[in-house]
Protein backbone atom coordinates (compact mmCIF):
# COMPACT_ATOMS: atom_id res chain seq x y z
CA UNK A 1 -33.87 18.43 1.94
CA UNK A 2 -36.48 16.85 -0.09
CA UNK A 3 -34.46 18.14 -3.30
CA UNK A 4 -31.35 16.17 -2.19
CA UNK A 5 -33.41 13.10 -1.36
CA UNK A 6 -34.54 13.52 -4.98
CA UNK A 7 -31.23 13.37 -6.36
CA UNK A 8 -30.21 10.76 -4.32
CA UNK A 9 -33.22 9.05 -5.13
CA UNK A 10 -32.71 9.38 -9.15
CA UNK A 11 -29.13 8.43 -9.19
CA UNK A 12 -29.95 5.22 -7.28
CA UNK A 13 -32.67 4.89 -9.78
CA UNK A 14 -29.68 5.55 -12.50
CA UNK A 15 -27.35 3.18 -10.66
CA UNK A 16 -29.74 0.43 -10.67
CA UNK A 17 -31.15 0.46 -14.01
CA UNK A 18 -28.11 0.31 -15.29
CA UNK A 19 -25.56 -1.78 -13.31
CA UNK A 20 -24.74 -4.22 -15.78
CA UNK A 21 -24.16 -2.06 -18.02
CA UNK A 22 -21.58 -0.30 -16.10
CA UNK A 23 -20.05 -3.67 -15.18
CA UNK A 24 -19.89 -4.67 -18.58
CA UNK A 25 -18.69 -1.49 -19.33
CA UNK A 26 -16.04 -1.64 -16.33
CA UNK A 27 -14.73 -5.56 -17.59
CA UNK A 28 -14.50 -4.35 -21.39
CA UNK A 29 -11.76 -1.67 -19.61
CA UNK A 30 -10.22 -3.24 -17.09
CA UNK A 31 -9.41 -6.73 -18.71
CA UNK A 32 -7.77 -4.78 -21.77
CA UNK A 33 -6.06 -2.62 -19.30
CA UNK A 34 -4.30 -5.57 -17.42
CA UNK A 35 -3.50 -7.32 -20.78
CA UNK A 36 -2.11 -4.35 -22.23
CA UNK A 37 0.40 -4.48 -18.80
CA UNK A 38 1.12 -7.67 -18.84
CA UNK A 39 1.57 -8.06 -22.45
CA UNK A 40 3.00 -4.98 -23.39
CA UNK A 41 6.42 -6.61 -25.02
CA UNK A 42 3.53 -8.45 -27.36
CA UNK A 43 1.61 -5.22 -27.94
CA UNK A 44 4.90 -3.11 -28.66
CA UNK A 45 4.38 -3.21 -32.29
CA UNK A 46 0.19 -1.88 -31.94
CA UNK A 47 0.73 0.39 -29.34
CA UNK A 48 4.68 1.58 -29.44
CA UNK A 49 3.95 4.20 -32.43
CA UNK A 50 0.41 5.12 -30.72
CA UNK A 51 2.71 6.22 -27.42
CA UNK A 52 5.29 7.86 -29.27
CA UNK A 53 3.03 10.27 -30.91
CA UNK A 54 1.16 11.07 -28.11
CA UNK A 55 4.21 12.27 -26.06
CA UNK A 56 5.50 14.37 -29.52
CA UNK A 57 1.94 16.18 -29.21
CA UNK A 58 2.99 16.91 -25.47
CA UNK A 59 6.52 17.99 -26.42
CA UNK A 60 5.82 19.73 -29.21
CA UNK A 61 2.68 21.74 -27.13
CA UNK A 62 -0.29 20.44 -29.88
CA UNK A 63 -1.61 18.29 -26.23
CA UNK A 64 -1.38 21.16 -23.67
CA UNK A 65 -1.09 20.09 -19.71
CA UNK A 66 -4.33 22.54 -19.28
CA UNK A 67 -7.65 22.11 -17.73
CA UNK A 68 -9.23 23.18 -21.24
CA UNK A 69 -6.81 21.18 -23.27
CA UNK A 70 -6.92 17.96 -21.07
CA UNK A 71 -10.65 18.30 -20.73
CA UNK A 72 -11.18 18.42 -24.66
CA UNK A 73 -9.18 16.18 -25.30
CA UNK A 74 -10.51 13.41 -22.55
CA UNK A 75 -14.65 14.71 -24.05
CA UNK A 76 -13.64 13.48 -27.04
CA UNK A 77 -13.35 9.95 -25.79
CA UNK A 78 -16.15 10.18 -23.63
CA UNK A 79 -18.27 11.65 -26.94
CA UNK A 80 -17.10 8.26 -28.77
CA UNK A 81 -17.98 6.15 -26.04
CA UNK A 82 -21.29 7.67 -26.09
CA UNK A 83 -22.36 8.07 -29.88
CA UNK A 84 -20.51 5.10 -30.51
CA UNK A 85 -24.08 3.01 -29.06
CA UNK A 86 -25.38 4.21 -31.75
CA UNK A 87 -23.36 1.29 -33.84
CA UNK A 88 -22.90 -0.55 -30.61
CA UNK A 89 -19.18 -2.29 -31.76
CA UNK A 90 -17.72 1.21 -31.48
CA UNK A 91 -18.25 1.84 -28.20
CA UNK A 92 -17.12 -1.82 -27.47
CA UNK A 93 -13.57 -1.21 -29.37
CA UNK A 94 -13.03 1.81 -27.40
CA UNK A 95 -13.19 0.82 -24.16
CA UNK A 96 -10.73 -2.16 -25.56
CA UNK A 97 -8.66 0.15 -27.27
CA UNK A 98 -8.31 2.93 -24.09
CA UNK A 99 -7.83 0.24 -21.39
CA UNK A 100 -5.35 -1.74 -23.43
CA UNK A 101 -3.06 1.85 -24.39
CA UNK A 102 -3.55 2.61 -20.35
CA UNK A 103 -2.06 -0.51 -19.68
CA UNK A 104 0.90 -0.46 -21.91
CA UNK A 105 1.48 2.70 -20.77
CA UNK A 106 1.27 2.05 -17.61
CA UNK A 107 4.34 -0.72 -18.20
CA UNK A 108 6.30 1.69 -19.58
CA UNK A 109 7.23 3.48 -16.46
CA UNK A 110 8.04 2.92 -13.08
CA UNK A 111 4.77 1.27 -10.90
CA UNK A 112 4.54 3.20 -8.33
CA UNK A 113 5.44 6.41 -10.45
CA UNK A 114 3.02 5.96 -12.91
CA UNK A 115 0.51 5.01 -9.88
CA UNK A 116 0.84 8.50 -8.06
CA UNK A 117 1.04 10.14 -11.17
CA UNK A 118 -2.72 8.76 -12.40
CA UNK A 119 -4.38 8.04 -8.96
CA UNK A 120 -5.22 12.17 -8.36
CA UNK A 121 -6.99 12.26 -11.50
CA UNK A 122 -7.77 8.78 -12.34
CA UNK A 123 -10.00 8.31 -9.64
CA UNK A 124 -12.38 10.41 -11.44
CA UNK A 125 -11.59 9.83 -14.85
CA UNK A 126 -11.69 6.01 -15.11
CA UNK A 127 -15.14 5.93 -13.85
CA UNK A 128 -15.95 8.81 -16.33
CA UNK A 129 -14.41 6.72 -19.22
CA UNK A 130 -16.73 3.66 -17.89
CA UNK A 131 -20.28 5.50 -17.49
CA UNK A 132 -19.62 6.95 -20.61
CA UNK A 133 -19.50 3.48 -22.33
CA UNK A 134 -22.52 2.52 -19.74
CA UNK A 135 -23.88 5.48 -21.76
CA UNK A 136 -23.16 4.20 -24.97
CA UNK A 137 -24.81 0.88 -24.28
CA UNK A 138 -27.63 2.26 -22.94
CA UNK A 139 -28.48 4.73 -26.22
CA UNK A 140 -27.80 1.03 -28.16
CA UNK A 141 -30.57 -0.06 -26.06
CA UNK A 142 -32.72 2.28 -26.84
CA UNK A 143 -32.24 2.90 -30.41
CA UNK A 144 -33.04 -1.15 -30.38
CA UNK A 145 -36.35 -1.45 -29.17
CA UNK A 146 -37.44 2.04 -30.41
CA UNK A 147 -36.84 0.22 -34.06
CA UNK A 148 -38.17 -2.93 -32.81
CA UNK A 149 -41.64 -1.22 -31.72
CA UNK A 150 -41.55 0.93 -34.88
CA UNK A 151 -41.24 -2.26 -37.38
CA UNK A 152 -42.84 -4.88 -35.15
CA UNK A 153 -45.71 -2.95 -32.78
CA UNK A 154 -49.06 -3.23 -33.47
CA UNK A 155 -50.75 0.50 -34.66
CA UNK A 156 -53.62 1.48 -36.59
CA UNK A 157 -52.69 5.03 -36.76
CA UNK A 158 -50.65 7.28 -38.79
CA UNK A 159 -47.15 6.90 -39.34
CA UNK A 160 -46.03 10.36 -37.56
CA UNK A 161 -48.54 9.42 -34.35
CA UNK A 162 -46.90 5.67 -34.22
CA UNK A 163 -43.14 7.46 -34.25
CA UNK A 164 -44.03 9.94 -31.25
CA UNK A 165 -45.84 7.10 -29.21
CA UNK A 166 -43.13 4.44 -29.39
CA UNK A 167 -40.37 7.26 -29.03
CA UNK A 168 -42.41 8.04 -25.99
CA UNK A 169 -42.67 4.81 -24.80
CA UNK A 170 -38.88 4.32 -24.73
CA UNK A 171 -37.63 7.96 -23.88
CA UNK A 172 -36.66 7.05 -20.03
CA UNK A 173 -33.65 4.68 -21.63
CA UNK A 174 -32.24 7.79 -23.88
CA UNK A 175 -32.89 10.21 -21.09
CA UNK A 176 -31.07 7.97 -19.08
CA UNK A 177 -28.17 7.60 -21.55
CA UNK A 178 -28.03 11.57 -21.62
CA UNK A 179 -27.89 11.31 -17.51
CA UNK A 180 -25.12 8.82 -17.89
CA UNK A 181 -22.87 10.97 -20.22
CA UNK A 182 -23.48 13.98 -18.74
CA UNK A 183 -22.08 12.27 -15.26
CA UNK A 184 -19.23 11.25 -17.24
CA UNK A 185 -18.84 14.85 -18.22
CA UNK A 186 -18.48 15.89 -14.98
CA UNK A 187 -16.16 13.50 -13.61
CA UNK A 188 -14.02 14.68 -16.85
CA UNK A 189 -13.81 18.13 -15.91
CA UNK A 190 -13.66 17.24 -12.27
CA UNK A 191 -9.97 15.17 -13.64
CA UNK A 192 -9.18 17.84 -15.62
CA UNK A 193 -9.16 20.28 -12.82
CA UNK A 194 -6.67 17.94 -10.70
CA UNK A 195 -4.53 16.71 -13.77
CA UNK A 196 -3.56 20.44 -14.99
CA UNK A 197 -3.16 21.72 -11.06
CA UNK A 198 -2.42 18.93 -8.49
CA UNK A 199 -1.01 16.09 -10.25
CA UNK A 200 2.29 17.05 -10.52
CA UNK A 201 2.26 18.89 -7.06
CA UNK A 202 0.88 15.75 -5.34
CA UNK A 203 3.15 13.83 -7.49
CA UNK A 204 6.53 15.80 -6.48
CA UNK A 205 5.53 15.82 -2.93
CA UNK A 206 4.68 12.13 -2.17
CA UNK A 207 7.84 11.66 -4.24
CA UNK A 208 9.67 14.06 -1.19
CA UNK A 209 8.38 11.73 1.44
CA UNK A 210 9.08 8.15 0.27
């Protein structure tokens, strides 16, 4: 019990420390995703050939419908997201780029099709997608006022002794951004599971019934 209530505890802790971060994170995806709907006629040229090849990987088998192959292939986002805080634009430009290409896709179809066909999965993956830029912008944070303290902190001791005190002083924000992805990792595999095995099954039945 007191185990749980220190989980519970440490992801509020998470939560809190880094809500605007995740709503940042959340409006830099979901603004480009209801552009990338709405606009999609506008967008045909950007994102037309970006679709196209992603359903030739399908057909031709190179993007396998398995938990391994959809998992991979969604870590690799999440990875950019992440590493992308490093040079804090990149994570920025993907969450653009993935809600905008959700979007257009999304237009593509029928509504309600494309909705029953993402909701099983999506309900874990979009938040991955977001925490993972909520990651990102956290290890930008960090890597910010680590280099700020290095260059600008007052220290009369050696070089190596000023590097492990201020990368001390700010480890809880990387920790954190580790905490963050690894959520986001989760979640992923959590989607993957449901995308490769229910989707379609969930998909075909609700299909049955309306």
């Amino acid at each position: 019990m007191v185990r749980k209530e220190g989980y519970e505890s440490t992801l509020e802790a998470l939560y809190r420390n880094n809500e605007s971060l995740l709503i940042i994170s959340a409006l830099l995806f979901f603004i480009p995703l209801f552009i990338g709907y709405i606009f999609s006629g506008t967008l045909d040229p950007y994102l037309g050939y970006v679709l196209k090849e992603f359903k030739k990987e399908i057909v031709k088998g190179e993007l396998k419908l398995t938990v391994l192959s959809i998992f991979l292939h969604n870590l690799q986002i999440s990875i950019v997201l992440y590493l992308g805080g490093i040079i804090a634009i990149v994570t920025v430009v993907s969450l653009i780029f993935n809600g905008l290409f959700i979007g257009y896709t999304a237009s593509k179809y029928p509504l309600m099709d494309f909705i029953i066909l993402v909701l099983p999965h999506g309900v874990f993956e979009v938040p991955a997608i977001i925490i993972a830029g909520a990651a990102g912008f956290r290890l930008t944070s960090f890597i910010f006022n680590y280099i700020s303290d290095l260059l600008f902190g007052e220290w009369y001791g050696s070089k190596i002794e000023k590097i492990s005190y201020y990368f001390k002083l700010n480890y809880e924000e990387f920790e954190e951004s580790l905490l963050l992805f690894g959520i986001s990792v989760v979640l992923l595999f959590i989607a993957a599971l449901i995308e490769a095995n229910a989707t379609l099954l969930i998909y075909e039945y609700l299909k049955g019934i309306i």
